[in-house]
C-alpha atoms as a PDB file:
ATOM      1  CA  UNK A   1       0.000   0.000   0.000  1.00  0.00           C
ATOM      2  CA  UNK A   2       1.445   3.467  -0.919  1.00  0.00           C
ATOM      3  CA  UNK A   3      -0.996   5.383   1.863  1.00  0.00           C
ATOM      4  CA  UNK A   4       1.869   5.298   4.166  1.00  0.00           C
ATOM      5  CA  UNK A   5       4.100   7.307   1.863  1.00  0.00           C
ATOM      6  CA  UNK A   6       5.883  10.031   4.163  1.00  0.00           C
ATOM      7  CA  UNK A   7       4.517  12.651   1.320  1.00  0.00           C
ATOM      8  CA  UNK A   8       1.116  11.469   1.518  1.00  0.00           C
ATOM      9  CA  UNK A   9       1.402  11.435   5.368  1.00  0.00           C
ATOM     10  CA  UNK A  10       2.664  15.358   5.177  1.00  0.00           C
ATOM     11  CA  UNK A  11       0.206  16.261   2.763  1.00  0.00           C
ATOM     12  CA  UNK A  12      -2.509  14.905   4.797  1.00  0.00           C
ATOM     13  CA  UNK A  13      -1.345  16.983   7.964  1.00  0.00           C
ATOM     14  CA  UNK A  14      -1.211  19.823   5.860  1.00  0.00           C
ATOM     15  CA  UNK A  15      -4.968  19.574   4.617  1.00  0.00           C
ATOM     16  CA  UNK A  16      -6.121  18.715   8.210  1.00  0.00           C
ATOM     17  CA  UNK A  17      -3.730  22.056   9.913  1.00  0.00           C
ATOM     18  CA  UNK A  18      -5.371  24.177   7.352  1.00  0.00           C
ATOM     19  CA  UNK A  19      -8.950  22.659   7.718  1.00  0.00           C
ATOM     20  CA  UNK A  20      -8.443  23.512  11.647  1.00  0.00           C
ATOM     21  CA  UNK A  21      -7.075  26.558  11.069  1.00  0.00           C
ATOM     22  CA  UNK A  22     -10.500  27.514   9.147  1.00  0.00           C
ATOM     23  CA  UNK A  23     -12.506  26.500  11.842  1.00  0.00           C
ATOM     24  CA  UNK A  24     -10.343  28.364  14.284  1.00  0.00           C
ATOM     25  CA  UNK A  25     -10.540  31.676  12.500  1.00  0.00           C
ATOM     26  CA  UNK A  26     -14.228  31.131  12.048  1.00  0.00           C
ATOM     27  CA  UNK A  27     -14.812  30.783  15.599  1.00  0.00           C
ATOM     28  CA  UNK A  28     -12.700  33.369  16.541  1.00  0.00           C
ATOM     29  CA  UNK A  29     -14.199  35.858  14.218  1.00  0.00           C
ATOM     30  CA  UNK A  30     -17.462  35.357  14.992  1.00  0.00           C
ATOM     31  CA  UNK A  31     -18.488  33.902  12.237  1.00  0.00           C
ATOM     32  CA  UNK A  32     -19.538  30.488  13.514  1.00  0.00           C
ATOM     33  CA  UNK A  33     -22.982  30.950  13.465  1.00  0.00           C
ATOM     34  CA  UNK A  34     -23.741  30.578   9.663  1.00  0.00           C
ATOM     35  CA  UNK A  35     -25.384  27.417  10.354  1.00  0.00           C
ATOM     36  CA  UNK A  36     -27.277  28.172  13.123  1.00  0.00           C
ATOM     37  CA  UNK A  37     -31.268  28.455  13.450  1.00  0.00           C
ATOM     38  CA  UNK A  38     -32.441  31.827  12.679  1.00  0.00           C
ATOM     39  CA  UNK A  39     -36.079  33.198  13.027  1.00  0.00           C
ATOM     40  CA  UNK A  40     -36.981  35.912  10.962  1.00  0.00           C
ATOM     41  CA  UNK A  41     -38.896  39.030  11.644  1.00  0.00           C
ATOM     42  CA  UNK A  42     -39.826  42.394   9.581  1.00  0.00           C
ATOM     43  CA  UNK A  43     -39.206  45.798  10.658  1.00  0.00           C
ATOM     44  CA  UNK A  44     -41.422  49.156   9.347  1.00  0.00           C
ATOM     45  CA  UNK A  45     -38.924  52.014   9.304  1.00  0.00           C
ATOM     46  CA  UNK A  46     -39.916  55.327   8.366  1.00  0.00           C
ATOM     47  CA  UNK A  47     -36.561  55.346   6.181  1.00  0.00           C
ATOM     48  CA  UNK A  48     -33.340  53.344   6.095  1.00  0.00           C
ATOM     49  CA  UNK A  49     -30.668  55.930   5.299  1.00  0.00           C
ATOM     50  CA  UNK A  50     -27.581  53.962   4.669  1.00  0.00           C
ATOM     51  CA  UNK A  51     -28.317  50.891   6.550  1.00  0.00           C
ATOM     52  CA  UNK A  52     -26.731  47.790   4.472  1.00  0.00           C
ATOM     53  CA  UNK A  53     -27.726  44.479   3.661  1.00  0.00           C
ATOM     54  CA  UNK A  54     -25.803  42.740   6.323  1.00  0.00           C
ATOM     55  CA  UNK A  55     -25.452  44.925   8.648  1.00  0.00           C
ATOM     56  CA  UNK A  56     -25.525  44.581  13.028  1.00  0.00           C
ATOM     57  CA  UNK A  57     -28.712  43.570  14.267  1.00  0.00           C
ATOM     58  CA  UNK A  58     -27.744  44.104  18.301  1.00  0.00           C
ATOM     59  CA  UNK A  59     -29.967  43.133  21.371  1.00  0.00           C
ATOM     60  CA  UNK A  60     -29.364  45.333  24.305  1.00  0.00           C
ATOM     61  CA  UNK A  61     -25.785  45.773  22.913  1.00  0.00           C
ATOM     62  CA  UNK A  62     -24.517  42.005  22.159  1.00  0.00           C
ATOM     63  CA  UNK A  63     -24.794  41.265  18.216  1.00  0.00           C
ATOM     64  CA  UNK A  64     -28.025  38.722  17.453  1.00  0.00           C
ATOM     65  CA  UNK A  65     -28.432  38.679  13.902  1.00  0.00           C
ATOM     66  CA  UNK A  66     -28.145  40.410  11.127  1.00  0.00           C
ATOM     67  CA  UNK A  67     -30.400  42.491   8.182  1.00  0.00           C
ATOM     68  CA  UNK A  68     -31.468  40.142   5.152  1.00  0.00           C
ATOM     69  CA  UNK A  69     -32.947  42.617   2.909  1.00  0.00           C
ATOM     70  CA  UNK A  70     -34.619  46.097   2.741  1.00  0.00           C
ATOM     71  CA  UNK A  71     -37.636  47.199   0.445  1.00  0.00           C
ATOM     72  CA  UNK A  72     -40.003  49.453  -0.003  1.00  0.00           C
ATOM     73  CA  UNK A  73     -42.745  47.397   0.214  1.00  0.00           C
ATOM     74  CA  UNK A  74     -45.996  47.592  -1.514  1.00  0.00           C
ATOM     75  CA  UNK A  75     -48.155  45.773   0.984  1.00  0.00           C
ATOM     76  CA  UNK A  76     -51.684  47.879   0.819  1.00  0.00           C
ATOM     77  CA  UNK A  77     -52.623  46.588   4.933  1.00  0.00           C
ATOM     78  CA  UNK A  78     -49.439  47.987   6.248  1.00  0.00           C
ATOM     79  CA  UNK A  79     -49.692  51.276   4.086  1.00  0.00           C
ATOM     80  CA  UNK A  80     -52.775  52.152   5.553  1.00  0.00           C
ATOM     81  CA  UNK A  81     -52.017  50.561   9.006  1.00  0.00           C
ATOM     82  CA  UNK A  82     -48.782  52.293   8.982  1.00  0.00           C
ATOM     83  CA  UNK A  83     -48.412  54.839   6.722  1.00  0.00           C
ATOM     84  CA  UNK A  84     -45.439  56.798   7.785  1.00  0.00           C
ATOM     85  CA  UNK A  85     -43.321  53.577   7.316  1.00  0.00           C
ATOM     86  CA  UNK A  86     -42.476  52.779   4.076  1.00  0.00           C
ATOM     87  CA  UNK A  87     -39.748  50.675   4.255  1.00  0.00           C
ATOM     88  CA  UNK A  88     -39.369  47.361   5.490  1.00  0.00           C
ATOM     89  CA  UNK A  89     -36.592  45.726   6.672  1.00  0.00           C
ATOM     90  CA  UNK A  90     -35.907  41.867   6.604  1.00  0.00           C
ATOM     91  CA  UNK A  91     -34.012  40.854  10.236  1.00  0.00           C
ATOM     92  CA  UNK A  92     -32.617  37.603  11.032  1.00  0.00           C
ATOM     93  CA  UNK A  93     -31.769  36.801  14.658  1.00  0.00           C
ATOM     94  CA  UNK A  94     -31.041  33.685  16.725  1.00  0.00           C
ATOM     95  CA  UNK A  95     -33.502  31.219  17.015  1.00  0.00           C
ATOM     96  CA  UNK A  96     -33.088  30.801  21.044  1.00  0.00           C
ATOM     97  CA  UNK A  97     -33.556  34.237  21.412  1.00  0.00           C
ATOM     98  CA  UNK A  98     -37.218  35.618  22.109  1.00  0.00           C
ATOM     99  CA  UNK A  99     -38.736  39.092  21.402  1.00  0.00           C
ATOM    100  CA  UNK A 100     -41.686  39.933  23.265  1.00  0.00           C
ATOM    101  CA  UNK A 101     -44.406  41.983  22.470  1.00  0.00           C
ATOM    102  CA  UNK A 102     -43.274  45.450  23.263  1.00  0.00           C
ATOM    103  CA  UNK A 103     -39.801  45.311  21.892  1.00  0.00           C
ATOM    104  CA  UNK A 104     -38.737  48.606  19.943  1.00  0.00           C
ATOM    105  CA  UNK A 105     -36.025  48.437  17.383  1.00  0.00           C
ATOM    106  CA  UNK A 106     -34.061  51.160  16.374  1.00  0.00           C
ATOM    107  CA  UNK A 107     -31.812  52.348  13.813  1.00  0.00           C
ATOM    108  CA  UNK A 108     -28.800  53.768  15.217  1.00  0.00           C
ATOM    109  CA  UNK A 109     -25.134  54.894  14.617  1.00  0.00           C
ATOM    110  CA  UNK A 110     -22.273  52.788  15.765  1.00  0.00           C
ATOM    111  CA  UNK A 111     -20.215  56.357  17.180  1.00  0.00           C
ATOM    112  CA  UNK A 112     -20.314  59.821  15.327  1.00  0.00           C
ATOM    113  CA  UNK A 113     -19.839  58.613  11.875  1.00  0.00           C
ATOM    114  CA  UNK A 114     -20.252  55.272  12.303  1.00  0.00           C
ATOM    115  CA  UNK A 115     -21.999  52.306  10.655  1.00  0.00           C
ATOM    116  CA  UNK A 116     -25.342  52.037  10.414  1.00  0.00           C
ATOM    117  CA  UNK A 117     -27.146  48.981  12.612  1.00  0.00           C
ATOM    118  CA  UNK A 118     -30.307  48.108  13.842  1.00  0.00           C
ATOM    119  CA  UNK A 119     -30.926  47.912  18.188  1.00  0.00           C
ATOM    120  CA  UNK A 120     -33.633  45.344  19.781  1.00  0.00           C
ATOM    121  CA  UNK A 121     -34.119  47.668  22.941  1.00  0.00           C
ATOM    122  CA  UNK A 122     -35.676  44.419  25.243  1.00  0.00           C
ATOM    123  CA  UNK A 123     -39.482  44.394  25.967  1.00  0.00           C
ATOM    124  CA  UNK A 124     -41.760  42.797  28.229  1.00  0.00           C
ATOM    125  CA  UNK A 125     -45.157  41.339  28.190  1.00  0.00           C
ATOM    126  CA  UNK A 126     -46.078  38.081  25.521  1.00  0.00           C
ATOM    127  CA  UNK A 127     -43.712  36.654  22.958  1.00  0.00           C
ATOM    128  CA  UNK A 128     -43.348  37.786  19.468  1.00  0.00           C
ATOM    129  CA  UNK A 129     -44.192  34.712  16.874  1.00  0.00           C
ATOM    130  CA  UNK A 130     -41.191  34.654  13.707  1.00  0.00           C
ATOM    131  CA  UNK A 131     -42.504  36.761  10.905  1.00  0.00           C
ATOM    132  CA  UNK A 132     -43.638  39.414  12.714  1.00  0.00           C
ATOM    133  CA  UNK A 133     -43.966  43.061  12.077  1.00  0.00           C
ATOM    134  CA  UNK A 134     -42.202  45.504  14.563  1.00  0.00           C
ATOM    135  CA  UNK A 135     -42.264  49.116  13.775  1.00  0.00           C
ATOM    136  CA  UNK A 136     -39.096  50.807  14.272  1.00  0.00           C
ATOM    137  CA  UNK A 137     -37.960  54.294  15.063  1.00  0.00           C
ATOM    138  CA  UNK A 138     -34.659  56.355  14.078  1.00  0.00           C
ATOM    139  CA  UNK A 139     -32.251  56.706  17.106  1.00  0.00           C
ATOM    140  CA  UNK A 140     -29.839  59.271  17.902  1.00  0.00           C
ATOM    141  CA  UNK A 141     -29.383  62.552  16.655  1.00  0.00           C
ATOM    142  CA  UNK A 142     -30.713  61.520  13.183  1.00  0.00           C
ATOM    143  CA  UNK A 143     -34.100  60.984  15.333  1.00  0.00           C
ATOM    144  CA  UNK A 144     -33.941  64.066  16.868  1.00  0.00           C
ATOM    145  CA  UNK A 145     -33.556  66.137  13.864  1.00  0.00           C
ATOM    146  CA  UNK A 146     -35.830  63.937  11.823  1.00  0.00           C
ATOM    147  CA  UNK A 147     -38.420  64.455  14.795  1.00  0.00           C
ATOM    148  CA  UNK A 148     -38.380  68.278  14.020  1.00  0.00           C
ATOM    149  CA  UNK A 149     -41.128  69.451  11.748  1.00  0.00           C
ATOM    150  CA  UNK A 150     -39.797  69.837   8.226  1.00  0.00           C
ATOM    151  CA  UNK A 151     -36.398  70.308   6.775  1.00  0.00           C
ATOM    152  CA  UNK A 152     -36.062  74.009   7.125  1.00  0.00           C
ATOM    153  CA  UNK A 153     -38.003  74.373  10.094  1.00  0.00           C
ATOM    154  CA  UNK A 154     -36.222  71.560  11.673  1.00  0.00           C
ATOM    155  CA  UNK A 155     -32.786  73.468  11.754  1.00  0.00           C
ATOM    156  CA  UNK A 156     -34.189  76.853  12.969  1.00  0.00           C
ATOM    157  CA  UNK A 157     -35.870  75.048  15.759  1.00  0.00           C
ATOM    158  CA  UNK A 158     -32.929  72.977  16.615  1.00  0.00           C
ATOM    159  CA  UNK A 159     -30.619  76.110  16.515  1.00  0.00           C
ATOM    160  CA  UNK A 160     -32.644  78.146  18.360  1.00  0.00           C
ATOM    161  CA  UNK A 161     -33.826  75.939  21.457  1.00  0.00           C
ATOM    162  CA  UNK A 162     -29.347  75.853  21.082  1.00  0.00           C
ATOM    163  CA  UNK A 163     -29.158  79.500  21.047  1.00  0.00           C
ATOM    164  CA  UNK A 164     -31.418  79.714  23.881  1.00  0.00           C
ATOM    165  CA  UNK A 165     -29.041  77.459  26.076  1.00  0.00           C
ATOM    166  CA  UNK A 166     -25.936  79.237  25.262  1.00  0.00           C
ATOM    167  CA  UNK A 167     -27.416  82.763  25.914  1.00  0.00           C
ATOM    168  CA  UNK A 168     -28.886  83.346  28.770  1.00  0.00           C
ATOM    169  CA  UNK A 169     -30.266  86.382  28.440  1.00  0.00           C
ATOM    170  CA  UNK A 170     -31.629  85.164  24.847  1.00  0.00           C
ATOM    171  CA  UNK A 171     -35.723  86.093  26.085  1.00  0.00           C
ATOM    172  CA  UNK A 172     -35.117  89.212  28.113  1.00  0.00           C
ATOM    173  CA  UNK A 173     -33.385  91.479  25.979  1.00  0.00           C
ATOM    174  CA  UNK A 174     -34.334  94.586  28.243  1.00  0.00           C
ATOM    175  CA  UNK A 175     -33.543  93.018  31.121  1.00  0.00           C
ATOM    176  CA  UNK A 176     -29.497  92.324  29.596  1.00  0.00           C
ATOM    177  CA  UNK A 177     -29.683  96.096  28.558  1.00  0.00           C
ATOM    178  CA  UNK A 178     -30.743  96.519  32.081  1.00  0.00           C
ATOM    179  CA  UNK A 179     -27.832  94.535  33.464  1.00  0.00           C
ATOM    180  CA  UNK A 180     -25.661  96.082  31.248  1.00  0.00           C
ATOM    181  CA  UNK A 181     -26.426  99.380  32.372  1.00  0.00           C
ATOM    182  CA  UNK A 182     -26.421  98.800  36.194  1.00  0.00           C
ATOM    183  CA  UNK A 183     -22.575  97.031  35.692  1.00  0.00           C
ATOM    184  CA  UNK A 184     -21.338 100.876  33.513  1.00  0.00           C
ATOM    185  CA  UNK A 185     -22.465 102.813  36.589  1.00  0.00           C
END
């Protein structure tokens, strides 16, 4: 038998230190769980501005999952049920892991100008079947701003409730002439 051969021998210890060296870097990375159970659930954004196929679904923090696909969709019940959401988002997370009833998700900002990822912020009350819809909201300062009323509008409200912190005499503009007064005499 030629199996024996010392270069068969080598080459299989090659094939097997490379084969475990996969699996090593596979675990290591994070990336073991590509055959895992996965239950899927959709998410109604009002928009998705630069989220990615792919990208961090997190619960409470720890990575769960990951985003599948994003549409527009064209399904008439959650247009009128929902009509400020127009885009739905695909989200696949563990299967051992439960989302209950009340759970918000949120799209979010991994630091200033950061990646784009969706947050499970934990809920409470009766479990959430797989396939279900979960309306989601726009986190951080993109949610602040986009909370404003219009684009234009938005900005002067924003800078002026951040004038009004800054200055403090910014509503009694007598009163600082007042002060100002009183402090030449």
């Amino acid at each position: 038998m030629e199996y024996f051969r010392p270069d068969v021998k080598v080459g299989a210890f090659i094939l097997l230190a490379f084969v475990l060296l996969v699996i090593a870097a596979l675990t290591i990375g994070g990336m073991g769980g590509w055959f895992a159970p996965t239950q899927q659930y959709t998410v109604l954004l009002p928009n998705a501005n630069l989220l990615r196929r792919r990208a961090k679904v997190s619960y409470a923090g720890s990575p769960v999952g990951d985003v599948t696909a994003i549409t527009v969709h064209a399904n008439p019940v959650w247009q009128q049920a929902y009509p400020g959401y127009p885009v739905a988002i695909t989200i696949a997370v563990h299967a051992e892991m439960a989302l209950w009833k009340d759970a918000r998700v949120e799209l979010r900002t991994d630091g200033f100008i950061g990646e784009r990822y969706l947050d499970i912020v934990p809920g409470s009350g009766p479990p959430l079947p797989p396939g279900s819809v979960i309306l989601g909201a726009i986190g951080g300062v993109e949610g602040i701003v986009a909370s404003l009323s219009g684009f234009r509008g938005g900005f002067e409200e924003l800078s002026g409730a951040l004038r009004g912190l800054t200055d403090p005499f910014a509503g009694d503009r007598e009163g600082a002439d007042h002060g100002r007064e009183d402090l030449d005499r």
